[in-house]
C-alpha atoms as a PDB file:
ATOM      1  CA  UNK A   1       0.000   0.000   0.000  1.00  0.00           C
ATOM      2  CA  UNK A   2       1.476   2.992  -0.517  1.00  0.00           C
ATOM      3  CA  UNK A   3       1.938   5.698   1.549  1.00  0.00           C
ATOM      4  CA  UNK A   4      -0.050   8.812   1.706  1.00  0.00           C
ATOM      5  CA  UNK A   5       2.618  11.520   0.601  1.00  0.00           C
ATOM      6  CA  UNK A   6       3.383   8.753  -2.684  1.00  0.00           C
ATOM      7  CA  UNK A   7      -0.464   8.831  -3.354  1.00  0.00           C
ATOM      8  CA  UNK A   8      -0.679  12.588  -3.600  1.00  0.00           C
ATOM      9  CA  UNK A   9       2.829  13.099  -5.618  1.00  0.00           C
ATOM     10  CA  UNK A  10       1.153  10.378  -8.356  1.00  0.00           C
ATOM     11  CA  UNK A  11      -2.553  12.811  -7.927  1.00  0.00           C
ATOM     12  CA  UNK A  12      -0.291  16.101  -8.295  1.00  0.00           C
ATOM     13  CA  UNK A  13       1.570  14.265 -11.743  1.00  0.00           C
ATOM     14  CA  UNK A  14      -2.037  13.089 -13.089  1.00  0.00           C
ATOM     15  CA  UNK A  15      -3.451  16.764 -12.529  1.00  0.00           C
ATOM     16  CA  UNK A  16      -0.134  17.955 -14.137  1.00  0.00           C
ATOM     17  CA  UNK A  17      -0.555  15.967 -17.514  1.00  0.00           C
ATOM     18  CA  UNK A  18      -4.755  16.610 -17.588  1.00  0.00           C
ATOM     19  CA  UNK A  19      -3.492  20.623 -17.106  1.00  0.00           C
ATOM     20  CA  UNK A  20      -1.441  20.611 -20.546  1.00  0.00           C
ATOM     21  CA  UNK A  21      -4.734  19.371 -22.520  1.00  0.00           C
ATOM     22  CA  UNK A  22      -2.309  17.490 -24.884  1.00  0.00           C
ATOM     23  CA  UNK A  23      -3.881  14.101 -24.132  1.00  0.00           C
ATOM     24  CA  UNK A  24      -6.388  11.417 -26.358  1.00  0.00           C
ATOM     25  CA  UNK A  25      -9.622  11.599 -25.349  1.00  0.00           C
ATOM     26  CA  UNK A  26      -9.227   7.774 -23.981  1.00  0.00           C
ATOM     27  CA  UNK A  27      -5.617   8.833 -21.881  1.00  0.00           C
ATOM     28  CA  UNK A  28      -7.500  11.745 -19.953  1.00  0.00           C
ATOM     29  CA  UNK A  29     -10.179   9.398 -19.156  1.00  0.00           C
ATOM     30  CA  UNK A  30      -8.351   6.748 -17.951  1.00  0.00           C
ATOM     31  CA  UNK A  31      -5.674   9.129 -16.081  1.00  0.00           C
ATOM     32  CA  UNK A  32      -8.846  10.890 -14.504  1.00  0.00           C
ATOM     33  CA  UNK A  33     -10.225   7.266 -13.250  1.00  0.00           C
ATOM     34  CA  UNK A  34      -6.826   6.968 -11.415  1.00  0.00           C
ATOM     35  CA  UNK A  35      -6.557  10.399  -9.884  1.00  0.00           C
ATOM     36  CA  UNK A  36     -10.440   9.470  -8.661  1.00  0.00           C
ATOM     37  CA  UNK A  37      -8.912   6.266  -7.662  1.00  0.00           C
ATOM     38  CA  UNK A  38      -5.683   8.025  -5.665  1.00  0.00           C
ATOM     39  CA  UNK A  39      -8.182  10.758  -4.280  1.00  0.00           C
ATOM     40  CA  UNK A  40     -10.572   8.027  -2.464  1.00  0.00           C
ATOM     41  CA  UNK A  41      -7.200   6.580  -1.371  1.00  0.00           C
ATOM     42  CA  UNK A  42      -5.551   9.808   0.525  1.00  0.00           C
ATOM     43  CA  UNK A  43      -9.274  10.224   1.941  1.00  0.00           C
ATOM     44  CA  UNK A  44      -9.068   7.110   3.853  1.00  0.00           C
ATOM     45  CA  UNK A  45      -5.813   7.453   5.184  1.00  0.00           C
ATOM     46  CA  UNK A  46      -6.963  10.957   6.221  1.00  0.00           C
ATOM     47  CA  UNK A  47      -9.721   9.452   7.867  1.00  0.00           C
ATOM     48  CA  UNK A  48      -7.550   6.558   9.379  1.00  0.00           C
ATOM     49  CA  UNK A  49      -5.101   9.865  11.045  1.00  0.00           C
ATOM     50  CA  UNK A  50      -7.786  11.642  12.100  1.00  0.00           C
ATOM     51  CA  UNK A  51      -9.436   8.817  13.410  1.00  0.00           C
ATOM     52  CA  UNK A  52      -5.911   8.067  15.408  1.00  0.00           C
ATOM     53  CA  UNK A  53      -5.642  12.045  16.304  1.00  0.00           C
ATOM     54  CA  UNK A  54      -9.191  11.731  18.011  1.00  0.00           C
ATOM     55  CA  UNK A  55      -8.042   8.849  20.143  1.00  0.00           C
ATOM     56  CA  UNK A  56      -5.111  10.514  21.166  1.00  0.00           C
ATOM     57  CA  UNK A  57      -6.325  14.417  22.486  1.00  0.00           C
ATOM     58  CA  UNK A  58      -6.214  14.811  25.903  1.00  0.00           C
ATOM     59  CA  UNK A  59      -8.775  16.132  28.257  1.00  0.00           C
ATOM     60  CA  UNK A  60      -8.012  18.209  30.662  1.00  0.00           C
ATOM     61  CA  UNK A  61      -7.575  16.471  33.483  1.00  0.00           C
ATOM     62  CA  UNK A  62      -5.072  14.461  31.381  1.00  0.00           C
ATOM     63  CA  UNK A  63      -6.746  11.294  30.733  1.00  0.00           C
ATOM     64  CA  UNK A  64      -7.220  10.433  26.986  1.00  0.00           C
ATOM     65  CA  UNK A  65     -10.751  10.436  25.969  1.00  0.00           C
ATOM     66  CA  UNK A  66     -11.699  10.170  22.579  1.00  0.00           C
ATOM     67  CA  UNK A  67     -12.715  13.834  21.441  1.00  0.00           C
ATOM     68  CA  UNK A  68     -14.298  15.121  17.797  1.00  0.00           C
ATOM     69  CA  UNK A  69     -11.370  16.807  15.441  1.00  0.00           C
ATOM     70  CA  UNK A  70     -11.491  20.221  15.080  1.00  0.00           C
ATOM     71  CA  UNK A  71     -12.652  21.214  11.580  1.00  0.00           C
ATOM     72  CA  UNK A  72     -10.936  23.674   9.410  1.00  0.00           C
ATOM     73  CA  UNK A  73      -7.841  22.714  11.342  1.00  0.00           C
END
């Protein structure tokens, strides 16, 4: 599996190519199936962090209780 930086360095090279509009028809769609495909990806493991993040914040009293991630941050 890869990791989530590798996912979004193949995403920011799919977006790249689409961008110069040189393409076939059939090579944009099939490059914009796998940057839908690498998107879905990075949104899971974002999930999966924030998911860990949640676990981790403290309360106050210093006992870790599972608490809702800030959005926006």
């Amino acid at each position: 599996m890869a990791t989530f930086e590798e996912n979004v360095k193949q995403l920011e090279a799919i977006v790249a190519q689409l961008e110069r509009g040189d393409l076939p028809l059939d090579d944009s769609i099939r490059l914009f199936e796998e940057g839908m495909r690498l998107s879905g990806a990075c949104k899971e493991q974002l999930e999966a962090a924030e998911g860990k993040v949640q676990i981790l914040m403290r309360q106050r009293d210093g006992s870790m209780h599972p608490e809702p991630f800030p959005p926006g941050k």
